[in-house]
N, C-alpha and C. Protein backbone atom coordinates (compact mmCIF):
# COMPACT_ATOMS: atom_id res chain seq x y z
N UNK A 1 0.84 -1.18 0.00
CA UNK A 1 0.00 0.00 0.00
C UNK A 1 0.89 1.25 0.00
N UNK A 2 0.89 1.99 -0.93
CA UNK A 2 1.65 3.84 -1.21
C UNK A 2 1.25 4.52 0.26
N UNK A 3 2.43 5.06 0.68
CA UNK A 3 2.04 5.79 1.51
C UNK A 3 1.06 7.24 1.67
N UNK A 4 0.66 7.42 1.79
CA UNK A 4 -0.70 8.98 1.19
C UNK A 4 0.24 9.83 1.86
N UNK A 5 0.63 10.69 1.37
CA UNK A 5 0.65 12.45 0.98
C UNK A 5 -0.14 12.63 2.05
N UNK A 6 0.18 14.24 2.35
CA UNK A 6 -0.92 15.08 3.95
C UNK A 6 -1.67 16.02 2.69
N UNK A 7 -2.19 16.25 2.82
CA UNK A 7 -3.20 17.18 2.04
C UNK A 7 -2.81 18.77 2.02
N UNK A 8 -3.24 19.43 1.26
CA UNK A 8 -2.13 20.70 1.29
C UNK A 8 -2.41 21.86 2.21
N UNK A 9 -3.92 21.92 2.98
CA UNK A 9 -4.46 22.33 3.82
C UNK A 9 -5.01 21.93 4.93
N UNK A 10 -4.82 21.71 5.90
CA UNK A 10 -5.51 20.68 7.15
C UNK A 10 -7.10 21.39 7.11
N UNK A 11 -7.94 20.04 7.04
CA UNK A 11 -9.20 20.23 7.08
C UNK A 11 -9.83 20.96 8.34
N UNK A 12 -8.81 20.43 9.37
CA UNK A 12 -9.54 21.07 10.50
C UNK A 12 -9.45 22.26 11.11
N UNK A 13 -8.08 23.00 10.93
CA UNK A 13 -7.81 24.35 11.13
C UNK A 13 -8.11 25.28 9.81
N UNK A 14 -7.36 25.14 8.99
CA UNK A 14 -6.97 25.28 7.23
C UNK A 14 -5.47 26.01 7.25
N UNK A 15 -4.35 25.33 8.01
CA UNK A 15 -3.26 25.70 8.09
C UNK A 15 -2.62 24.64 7.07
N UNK A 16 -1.73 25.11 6.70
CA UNK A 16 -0.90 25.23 5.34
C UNK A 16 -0.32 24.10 6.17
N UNK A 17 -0.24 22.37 5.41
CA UNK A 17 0.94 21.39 6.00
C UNK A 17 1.82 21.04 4.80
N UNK A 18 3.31 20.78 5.66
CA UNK A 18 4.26 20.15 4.04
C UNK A 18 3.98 18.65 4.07
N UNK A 19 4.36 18.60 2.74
CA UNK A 19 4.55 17.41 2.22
C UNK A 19 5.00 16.36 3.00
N UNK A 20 4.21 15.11 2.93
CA UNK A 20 4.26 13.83 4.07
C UNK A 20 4.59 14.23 4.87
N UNK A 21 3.62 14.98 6.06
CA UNK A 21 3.97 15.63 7.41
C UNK A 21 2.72 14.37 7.82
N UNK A 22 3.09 14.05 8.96
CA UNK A 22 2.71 13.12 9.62
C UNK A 22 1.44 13.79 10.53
N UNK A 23 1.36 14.84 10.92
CA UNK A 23 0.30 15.69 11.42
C UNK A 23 0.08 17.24 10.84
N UNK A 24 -0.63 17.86 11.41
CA UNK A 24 -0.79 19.41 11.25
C UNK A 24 0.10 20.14 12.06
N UNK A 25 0.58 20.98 11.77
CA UNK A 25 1.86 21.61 12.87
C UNK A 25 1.07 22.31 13.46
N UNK A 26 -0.16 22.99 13.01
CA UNK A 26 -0.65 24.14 14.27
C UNK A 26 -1.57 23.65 14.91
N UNK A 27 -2.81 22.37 14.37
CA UNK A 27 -3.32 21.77 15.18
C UNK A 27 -3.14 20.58 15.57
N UNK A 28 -2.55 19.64 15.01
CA UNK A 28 -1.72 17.92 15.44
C UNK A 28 -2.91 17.35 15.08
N UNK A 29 -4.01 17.87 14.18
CA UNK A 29 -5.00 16.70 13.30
C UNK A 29 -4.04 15.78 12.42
N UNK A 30 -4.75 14.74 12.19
CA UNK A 30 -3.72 13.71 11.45
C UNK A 30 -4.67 13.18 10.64
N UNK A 31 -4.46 11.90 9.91
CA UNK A 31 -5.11 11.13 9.18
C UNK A 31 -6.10 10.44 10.05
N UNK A 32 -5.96 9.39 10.91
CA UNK A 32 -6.87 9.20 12.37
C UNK A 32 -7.90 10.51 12.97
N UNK A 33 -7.76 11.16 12.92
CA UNK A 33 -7.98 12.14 13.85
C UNK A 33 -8.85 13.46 13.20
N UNK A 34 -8.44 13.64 11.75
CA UNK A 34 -9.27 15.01 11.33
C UNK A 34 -8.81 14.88 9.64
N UNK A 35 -7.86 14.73 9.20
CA UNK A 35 -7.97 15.03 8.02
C UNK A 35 -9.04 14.17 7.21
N UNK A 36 -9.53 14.82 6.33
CA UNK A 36 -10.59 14.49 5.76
C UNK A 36 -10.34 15.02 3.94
N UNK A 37 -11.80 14.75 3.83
CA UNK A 37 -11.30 15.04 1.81
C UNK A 37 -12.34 16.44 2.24
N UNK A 38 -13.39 16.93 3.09
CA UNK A 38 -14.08 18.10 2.83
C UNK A 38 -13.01 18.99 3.95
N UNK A 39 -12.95 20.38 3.45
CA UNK A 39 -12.44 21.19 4.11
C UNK A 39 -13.38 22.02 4.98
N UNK A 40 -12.50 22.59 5.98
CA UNK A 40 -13.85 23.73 6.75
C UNK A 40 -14.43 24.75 6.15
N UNK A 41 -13.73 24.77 4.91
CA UNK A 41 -14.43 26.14 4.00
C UNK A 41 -15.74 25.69 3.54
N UNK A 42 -15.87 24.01 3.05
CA UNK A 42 -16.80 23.61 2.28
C UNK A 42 -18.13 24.13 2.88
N UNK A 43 -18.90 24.72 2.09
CA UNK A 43 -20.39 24.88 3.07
C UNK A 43 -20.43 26.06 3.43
N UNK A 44 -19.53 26.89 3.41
CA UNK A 44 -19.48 28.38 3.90
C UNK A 44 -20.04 29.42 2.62
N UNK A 45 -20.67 30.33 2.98
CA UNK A 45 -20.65 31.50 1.57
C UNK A 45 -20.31 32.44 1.91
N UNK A 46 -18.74 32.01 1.40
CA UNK A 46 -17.51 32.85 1.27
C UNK A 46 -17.91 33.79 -0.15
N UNK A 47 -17.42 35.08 -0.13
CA UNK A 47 -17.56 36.25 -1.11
C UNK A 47 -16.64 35.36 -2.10
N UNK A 48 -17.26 35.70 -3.75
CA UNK A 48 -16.84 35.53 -4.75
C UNK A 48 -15.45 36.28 -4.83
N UNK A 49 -14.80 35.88 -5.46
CA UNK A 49 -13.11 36.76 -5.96
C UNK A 49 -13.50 38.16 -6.39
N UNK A 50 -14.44 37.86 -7.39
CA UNK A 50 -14.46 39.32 -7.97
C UNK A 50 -15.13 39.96 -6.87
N UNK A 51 -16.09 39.84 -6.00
CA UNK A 51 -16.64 40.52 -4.90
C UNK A 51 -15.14 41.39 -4.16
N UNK A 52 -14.55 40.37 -3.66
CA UNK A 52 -13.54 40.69 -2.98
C UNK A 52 -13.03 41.63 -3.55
N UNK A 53 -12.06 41.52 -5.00
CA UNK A 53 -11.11 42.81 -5.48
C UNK A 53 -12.08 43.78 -5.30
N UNK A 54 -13.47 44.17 -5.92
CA UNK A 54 -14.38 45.21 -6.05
C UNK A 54 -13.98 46.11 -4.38
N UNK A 55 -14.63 44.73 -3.80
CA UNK A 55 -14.46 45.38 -2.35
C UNK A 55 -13.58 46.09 -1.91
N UNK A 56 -11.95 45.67 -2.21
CA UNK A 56 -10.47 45.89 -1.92
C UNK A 56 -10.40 47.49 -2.68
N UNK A 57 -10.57 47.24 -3.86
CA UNK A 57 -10.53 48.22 -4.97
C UNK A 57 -11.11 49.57 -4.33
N UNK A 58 -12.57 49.87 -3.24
CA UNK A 58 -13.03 50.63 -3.48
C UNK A 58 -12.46 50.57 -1.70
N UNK A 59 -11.86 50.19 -1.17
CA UNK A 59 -11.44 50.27 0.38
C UNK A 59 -9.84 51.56 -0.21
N UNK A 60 -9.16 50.45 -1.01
CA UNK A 60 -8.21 51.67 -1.56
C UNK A 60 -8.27 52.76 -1.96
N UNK A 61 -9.38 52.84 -2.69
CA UNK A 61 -10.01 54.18 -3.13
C UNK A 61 -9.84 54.78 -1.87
N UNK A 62 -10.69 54.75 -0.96
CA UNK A 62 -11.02 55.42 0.14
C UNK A 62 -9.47 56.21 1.02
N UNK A 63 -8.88 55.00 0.94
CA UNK A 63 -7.76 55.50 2.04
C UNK A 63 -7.16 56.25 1.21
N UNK A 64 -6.98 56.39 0.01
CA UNK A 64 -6.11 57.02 -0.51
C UNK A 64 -6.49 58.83 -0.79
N UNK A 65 -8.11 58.67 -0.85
CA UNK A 65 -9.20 59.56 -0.54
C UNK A 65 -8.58 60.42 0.97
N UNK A 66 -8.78 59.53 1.88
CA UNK A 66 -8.50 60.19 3.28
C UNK A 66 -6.85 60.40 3.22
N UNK A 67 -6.39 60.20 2.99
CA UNK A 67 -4.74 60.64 2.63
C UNK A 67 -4.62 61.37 2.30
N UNK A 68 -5.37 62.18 1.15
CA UNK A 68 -5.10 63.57 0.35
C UNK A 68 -6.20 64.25 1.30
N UNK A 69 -6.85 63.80 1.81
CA UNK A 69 -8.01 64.52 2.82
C UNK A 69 -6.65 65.27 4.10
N UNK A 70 -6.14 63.94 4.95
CA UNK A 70 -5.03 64.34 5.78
C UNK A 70 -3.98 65.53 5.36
N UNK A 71 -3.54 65.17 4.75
CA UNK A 71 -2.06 66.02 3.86
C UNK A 71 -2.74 67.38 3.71
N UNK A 72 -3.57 67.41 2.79
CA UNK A 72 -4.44 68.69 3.15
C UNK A 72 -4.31 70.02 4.10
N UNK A 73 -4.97 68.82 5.10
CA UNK A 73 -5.59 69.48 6.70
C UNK A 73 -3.86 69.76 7.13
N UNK A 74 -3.17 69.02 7.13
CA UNK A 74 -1.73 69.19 7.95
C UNK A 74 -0.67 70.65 7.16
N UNK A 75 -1.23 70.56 5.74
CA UNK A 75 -0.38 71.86 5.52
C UNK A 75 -1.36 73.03 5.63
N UNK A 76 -3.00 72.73 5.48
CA UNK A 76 -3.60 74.44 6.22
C UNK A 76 -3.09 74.15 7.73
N UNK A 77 -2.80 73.49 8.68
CA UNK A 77 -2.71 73.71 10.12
C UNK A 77 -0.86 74.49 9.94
N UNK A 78 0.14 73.88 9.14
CA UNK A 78 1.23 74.53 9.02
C UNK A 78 1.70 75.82 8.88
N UNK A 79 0.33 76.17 7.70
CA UNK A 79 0.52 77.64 7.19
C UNK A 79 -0.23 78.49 8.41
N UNK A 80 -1.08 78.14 8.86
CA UNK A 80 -1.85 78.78 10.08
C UNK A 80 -0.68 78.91 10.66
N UNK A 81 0.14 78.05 11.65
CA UNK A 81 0.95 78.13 12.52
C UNK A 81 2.02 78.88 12.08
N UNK A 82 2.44 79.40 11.06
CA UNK A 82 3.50 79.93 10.33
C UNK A 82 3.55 81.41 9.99
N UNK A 83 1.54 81.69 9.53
CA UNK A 83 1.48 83.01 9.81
C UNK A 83 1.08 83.57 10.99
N UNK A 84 0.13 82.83 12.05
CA UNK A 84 0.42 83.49 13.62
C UNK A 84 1.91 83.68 13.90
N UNK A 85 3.02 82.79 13.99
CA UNK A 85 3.91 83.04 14.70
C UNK A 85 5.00 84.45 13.71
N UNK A 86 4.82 84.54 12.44
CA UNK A 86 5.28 85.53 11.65
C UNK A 86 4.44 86.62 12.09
N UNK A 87 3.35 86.91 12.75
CA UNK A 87 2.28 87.85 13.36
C UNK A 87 2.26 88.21 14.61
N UNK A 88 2.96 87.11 15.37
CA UNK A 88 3.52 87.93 16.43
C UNK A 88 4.44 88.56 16.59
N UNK A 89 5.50 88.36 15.96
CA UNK A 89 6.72 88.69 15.97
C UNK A 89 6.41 90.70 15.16
């Protein structure tokens, strides 16, 4: 009988195992014990890929939005501070 390969994701955590590892390194599921052919993802409704980038896409938007929003605000607070103290003097 061939010895079986560990599967490339442990079913029971979904931590990444190497090749003919005898258990899971982060949870010690094994062949006895947890590995299986369905994963814990199976059954879940996980967001589509394209959902995701859209999502990512318009999160970047944003920060990059509030970045030029920040930078902004920090050189009117500079020039403020630059002509009071040129105004007291």
């Amino acid at each position: 009988m061939p010895k079986r390969t560990a599967p490339e994701h442990c079913a029971n955590c979904g931590a990444a195992i190497p090749p003919y590892a005898r258990a899971c390194p982060e949870c010690g599921a094994d062949e006895r014990t947890g590995w299986a052919e369905q994963s814990i993802y199976d059954g879940l409704d996980l967001p589509d890929d394209e959902k995701t980038q859209e999502r990512d896409t318009r999160s970047r938007q944003n920060r990059d939005t509030n970045r030029w929003f920040w930078h902004y605000i920090a050189i009117v607070l500079i020039l403020l501070l630059t002509l009071t103290f040129l105004g007291l003097r």
